[in-house]
C-alpha atoms as a PDB file:
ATOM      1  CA  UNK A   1       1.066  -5.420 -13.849  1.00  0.00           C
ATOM      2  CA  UNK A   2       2.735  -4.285 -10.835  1.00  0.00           C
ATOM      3  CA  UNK A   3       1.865  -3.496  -7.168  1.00  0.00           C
ATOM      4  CA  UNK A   4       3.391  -0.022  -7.697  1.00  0.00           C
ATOM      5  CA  UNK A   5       0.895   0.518 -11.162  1.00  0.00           C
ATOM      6  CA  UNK A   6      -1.667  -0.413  -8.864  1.00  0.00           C
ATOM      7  CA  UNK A   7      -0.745   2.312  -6.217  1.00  0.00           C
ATOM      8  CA  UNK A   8      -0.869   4.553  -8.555  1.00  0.00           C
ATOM      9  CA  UNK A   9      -3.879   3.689 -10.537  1.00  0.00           C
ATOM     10  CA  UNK A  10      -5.928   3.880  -7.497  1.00  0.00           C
ATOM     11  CA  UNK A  11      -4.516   6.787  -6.241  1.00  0.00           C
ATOM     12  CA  UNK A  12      -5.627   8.457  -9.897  1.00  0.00           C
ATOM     13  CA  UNK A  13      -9.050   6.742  -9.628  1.00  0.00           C
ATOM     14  CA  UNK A  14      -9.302   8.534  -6.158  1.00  0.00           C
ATOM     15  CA  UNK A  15      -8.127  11.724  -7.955  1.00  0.00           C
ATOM     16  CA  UNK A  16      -5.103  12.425  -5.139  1.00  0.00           C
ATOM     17  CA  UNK A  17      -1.974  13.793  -5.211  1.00  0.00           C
ATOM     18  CA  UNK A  18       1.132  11.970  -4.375  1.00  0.00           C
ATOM     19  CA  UNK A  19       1.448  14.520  -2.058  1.00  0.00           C
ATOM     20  CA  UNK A  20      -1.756  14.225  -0.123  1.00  0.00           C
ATOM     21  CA  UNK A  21      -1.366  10.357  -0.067  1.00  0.00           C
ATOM     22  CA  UNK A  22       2.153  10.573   1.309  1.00  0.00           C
ATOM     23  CA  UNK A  23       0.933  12.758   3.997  1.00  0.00           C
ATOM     24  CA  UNK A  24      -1.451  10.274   5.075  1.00  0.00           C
ATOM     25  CA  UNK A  25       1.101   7.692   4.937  1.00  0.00           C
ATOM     26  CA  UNK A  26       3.742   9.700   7.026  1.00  0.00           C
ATOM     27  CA  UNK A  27       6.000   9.275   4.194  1.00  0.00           C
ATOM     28  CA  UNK A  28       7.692  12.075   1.547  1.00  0.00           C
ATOM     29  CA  UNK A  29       6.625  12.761  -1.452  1.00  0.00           C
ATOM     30  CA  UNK A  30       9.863  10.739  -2.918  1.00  0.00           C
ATOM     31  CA  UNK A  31       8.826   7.588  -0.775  1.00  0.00           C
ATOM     32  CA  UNK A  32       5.822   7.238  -2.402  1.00  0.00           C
ATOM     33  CA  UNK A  33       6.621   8.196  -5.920  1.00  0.00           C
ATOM     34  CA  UNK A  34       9.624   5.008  -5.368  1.00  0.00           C
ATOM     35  CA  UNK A  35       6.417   2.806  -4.156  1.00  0.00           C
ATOM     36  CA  UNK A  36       4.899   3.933  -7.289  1.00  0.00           C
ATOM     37  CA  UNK A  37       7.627   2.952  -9.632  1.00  0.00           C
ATOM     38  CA  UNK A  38       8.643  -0.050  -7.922  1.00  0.00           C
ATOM     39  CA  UNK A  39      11.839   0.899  -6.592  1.00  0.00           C
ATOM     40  CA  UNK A  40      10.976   0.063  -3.016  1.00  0.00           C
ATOM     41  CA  UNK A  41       8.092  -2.024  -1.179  1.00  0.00           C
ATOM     42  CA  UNK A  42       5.521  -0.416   1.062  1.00  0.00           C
ATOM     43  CA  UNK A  43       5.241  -2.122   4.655  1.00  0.00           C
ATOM     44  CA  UNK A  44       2.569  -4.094   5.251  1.00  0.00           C
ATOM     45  CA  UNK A  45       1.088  -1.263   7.949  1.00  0.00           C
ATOM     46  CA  UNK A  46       1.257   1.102   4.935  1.00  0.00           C
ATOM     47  CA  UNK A  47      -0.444  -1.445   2.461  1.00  0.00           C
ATOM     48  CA  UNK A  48      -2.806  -1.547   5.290  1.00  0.00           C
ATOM     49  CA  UNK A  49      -3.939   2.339   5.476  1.00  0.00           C
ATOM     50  CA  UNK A  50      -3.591   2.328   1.258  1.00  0.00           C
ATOM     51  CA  UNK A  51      -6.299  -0.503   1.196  1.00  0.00           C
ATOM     52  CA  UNK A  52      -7.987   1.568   3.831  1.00  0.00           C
ATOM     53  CA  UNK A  53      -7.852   4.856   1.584  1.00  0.00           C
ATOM     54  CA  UNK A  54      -8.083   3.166  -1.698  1.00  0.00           C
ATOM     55  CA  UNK A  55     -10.594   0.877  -0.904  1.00  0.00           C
ATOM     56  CA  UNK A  56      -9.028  -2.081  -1.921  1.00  0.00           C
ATOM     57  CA  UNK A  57      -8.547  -5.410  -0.595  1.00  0.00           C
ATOM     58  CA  UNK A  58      -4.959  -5.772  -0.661  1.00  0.00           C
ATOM     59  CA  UNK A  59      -4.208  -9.740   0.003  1.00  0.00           C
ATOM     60  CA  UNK A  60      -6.197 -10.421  -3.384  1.00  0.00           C
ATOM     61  CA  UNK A  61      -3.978  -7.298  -5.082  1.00  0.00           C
ATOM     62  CA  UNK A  62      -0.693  -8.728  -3.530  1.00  0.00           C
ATOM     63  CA  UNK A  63      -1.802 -12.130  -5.009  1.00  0.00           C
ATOM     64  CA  UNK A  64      -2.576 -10.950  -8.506  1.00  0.00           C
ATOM     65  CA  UNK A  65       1.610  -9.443  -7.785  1.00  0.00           C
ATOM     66  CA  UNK A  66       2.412 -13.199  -6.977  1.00  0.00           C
ATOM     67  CA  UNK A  67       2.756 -12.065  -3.200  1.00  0.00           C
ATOM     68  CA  UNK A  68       1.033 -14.876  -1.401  1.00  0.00           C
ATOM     69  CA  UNK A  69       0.213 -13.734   2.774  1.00  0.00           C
ATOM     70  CA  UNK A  70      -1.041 -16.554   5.038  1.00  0.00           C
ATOM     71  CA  UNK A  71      -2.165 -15.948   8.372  1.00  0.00           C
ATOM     72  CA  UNK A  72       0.976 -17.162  10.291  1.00  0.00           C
ATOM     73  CA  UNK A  73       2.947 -15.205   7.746  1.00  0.00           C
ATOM     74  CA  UNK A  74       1.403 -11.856   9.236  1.00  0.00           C
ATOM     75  CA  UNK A  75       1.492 -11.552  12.976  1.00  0.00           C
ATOM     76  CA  UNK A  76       0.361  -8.697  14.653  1.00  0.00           C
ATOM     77  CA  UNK A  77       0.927  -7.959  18.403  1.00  0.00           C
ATOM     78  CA  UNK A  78      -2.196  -5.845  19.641  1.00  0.00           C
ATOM     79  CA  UNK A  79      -1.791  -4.001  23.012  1.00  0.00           C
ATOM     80  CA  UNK A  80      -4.033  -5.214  26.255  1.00  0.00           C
ATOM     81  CA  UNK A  81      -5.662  -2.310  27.076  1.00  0.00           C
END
């Protein structure tokens, strides 16, 4: 199965709209239906608020996609306050 499936099986199980899930993603309506289908990738910021929303951990759904993260393979700058 793929990551888009996913997307949108969770997004069913959470009973949401495309609509109200782009809007929390700062994305259309269009960008997330193409996330959906697989016809474009999410970022890894907006994998990171759908795992947030969803509920999901989303290195072990990436993995069941055969998308394999290690650490050095994500970096993240974080601002000193």
């Amino acid at each position: 199965m793929e990551l888009g499936h996913h997307l949108k099986r969770a997004r069913e199980s959470k009973r949401m709209s495309q609509q109200e899930v782009a809007e929390f993603l700062g994305v259309s309506q269009k960008t997330l239906s193409n996330m959906e289908s697989g016809k474009t990738q999410p970022t890894v910021m907006q994998l990171a608020k759908l795992g947030e929303l969803y509920d999901l951990d989303m290195l072990k759904l990436l993995s069941k996609n055969g998308i394999h993260l290690s650490p050095p393979a994500i970096q993240l700058k974080w601002k000193k306050n």
